[in-house]
Protein backbone atom coordinates (compact mmCIF):
# COMPACT_ATOMS: atom_id res chain seq x y z
CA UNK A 1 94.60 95.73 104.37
CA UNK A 2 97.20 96.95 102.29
CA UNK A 3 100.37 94.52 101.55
CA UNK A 4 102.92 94.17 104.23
CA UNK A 5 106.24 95.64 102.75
CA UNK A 6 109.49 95.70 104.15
CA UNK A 7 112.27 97.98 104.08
CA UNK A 8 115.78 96.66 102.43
CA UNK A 9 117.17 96.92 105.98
CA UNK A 10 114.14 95.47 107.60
CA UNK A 11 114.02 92.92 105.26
CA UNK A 12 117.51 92.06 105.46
CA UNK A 13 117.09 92.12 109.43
CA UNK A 14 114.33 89.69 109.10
CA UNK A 15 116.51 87.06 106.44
CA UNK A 16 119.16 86.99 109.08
CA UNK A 17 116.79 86.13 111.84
CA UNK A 18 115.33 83.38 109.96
CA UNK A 19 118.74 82.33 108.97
CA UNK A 20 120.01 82.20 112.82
CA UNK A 21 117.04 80.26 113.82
CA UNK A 22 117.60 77.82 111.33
CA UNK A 23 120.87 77.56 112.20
CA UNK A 24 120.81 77.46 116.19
CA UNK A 25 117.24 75.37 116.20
CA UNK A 26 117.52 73.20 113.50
CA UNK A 27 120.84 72.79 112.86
CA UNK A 28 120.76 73.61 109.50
CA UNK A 29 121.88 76.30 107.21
CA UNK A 30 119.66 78.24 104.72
CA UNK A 31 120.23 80.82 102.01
CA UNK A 32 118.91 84.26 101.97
CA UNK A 33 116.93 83.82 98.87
CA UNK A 34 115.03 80.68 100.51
CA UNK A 35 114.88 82.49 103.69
CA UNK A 36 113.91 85.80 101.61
CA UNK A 37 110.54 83.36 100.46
CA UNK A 38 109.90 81.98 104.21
CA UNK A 39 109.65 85.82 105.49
CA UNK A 40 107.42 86.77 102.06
CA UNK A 41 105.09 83.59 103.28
CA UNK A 42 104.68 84.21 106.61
CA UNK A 43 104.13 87.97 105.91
CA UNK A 44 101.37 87.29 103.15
CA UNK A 45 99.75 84.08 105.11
CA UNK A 46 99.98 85.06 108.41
CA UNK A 47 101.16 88.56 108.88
CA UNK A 48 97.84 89.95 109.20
CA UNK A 49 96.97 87.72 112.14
CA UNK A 50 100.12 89.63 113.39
CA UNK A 51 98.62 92.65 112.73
CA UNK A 52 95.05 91.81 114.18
CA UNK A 53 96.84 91.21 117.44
CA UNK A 54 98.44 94.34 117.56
CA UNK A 55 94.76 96.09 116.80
CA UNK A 56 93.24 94.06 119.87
CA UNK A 57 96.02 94.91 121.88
CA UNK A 58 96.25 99.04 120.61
CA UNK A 59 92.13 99.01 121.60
CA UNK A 60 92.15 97.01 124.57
CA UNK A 61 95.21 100.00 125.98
CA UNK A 62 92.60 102.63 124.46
CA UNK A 63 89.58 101.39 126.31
CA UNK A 64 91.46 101.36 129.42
CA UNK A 65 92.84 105.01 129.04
CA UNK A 66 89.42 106.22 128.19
CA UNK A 67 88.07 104.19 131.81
CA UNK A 68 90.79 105.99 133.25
CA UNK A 69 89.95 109.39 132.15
CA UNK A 70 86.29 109.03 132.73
CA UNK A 71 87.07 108.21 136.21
CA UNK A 72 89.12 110.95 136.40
CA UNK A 73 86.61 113.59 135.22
CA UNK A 74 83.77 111.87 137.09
CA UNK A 75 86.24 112.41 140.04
CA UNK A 76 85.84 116.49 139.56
CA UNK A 77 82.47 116.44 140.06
CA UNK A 78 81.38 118.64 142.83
CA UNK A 79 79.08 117.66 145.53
CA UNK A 80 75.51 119.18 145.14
CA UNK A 81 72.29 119.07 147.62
CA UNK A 82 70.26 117.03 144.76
CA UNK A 83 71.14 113.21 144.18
CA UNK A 84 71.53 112.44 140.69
């Protein structure tokens, strides 16, 4: 899996979430640059169990679109005198 990069904007998005949490849950304040490092930790620790999560959950939706469809082309089979 390649590195997880952010955009400037995501990455600035991301600094002020961890910033606001901080802030509203622990009731403390942290800098950008500290906060900067948290988001780089989490994304090279733990962002691909993220990611992993988001592959179950993209193949689980595929496997149920494909029973779908097969039951919807088994469903255009026409009735014939011989049993399969």
């Amino acid at each position: 899996m390649e590195k997880i990069k952010f955009s400037r904007e995501e990455t600035k998005a991301l600094v002020g979430e961890i910033q606001d949490y901080f802030r509203e849950e622990l009731d403390q304040d942290i800098g950008a640059i500290p906060a900067e490092m948290l988001m780089q930790f989490f994304a090279e620790r733990m962002g691909a169990y993220f990611y992993n999560r988001g592959v179950y959950d993209a193949q689980a939706l595929i496997r149920k679109q494909v029973e779908s469809l097969s039951d919807d082309i088994f469903a255009l089979e026409q009735p014939t005198r011989h049993l399969r």
